[in-house]
Protein backbone atom coordinates (compact mmCIF):
# COMPACT_ATOMS: atom_id res chain seq x y z
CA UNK A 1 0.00 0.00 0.00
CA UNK A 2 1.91 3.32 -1.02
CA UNK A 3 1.41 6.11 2.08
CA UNK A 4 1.67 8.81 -0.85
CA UNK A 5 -0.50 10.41 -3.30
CA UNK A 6 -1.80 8.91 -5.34
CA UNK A 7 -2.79 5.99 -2.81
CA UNK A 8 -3.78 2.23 -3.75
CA UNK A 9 -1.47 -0.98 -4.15
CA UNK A 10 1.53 -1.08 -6.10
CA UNK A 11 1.93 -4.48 -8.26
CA UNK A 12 4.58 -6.01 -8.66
CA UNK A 13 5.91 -9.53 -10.01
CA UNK A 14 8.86 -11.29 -9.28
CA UNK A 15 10.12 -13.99 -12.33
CA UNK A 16 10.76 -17.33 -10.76
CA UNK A 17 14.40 -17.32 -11.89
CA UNK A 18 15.57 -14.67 -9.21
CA UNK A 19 16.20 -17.16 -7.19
CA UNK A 20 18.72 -19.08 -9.25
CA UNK A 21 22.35 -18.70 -8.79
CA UNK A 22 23.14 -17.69 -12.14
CA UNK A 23 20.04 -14.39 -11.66
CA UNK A 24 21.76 -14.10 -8.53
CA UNK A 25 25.54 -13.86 -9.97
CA UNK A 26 24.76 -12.00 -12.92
CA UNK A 27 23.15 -9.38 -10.21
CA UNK A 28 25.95 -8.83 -7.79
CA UNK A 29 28.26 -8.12 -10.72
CA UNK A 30 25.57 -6.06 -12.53
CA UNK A 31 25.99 -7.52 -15.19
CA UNK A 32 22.89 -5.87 -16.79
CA UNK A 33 23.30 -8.35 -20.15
CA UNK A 34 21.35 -11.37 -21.00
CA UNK A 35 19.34 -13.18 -18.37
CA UNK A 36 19.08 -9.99 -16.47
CA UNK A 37 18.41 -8.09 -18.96
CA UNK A 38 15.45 -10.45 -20.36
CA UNK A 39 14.31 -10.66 -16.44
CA UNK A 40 13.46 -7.51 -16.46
CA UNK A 41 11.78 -7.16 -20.14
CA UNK A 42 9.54 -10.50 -18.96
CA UNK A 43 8.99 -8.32 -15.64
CA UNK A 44 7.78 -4.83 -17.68
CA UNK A 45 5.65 -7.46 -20.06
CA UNK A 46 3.98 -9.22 -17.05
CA UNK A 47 2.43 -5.97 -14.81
CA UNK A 48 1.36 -4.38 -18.73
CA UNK A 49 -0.01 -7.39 -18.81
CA UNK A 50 -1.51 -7.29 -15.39
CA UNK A 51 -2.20 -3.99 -15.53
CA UNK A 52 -4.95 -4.52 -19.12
CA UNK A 53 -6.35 -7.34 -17.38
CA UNK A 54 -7.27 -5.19 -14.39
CA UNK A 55 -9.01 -2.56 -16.39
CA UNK A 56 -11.03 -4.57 -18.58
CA UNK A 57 -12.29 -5.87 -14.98
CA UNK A 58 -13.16 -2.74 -13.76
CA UNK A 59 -10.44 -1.84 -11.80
CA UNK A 60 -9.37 1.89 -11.47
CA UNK A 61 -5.58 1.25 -12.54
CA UNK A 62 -2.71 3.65 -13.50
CA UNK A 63 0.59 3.36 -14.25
CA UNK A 64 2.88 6.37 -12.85
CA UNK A 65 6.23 7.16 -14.84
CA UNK A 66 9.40 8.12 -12.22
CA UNK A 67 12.73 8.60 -12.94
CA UNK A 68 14.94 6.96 -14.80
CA UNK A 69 12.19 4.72 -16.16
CA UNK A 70 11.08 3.55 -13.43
CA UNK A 71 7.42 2.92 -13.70
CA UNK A 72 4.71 2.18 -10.81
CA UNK A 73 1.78 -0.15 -11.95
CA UNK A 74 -1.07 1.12 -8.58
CA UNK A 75 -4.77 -0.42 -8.22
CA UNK A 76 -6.13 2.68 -6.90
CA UNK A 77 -10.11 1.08 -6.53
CA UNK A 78 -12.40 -1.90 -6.80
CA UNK A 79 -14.62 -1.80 -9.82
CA UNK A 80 -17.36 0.37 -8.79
CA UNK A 81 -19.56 -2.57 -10.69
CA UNK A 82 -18.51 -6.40 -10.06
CA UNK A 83 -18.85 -8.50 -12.88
């Protein structure tokens, strides 16, 4: 739950293979080729993904843009009418 305007829940989703010791290598070097790099395109694919999904629901969604491209994917309501 962010504390800040605008309020709501911020998604997120972790890929599976953060947990492997070659994510995990490839990390503490930054090594920002490869497997990280397609880590975090699957990551940026999966809360767009996430994101559609929730709107077509109803859901009042938004994504906000920060720096350095760094963007927040927030659930700021329920839909007003359940399917």
């Amino acid at each position: 739950m962010h504390s800040i305007h605008p309020f709501g829940v911020t998604l997120d989703w972790v890929a599976p293979v953060t947990n492997s010791p070659a994510y995990r290598q490839k990390a503490l070097v930054q090594d920002t080729s490869g497997l990280f790099s397609y880590v975090t395109k699957a990551n940026g694919i999966a809360l767009q993904a996430i994101h559609a999904t929730l709107l077509v629901a109803g859901f009042d969604a938004q994504i906000d843009d920060a720096e350095d491209s760094v963007r927040y994917f927030r659930v700021l309501a329920a839909p007003a009418h359940p399917m």
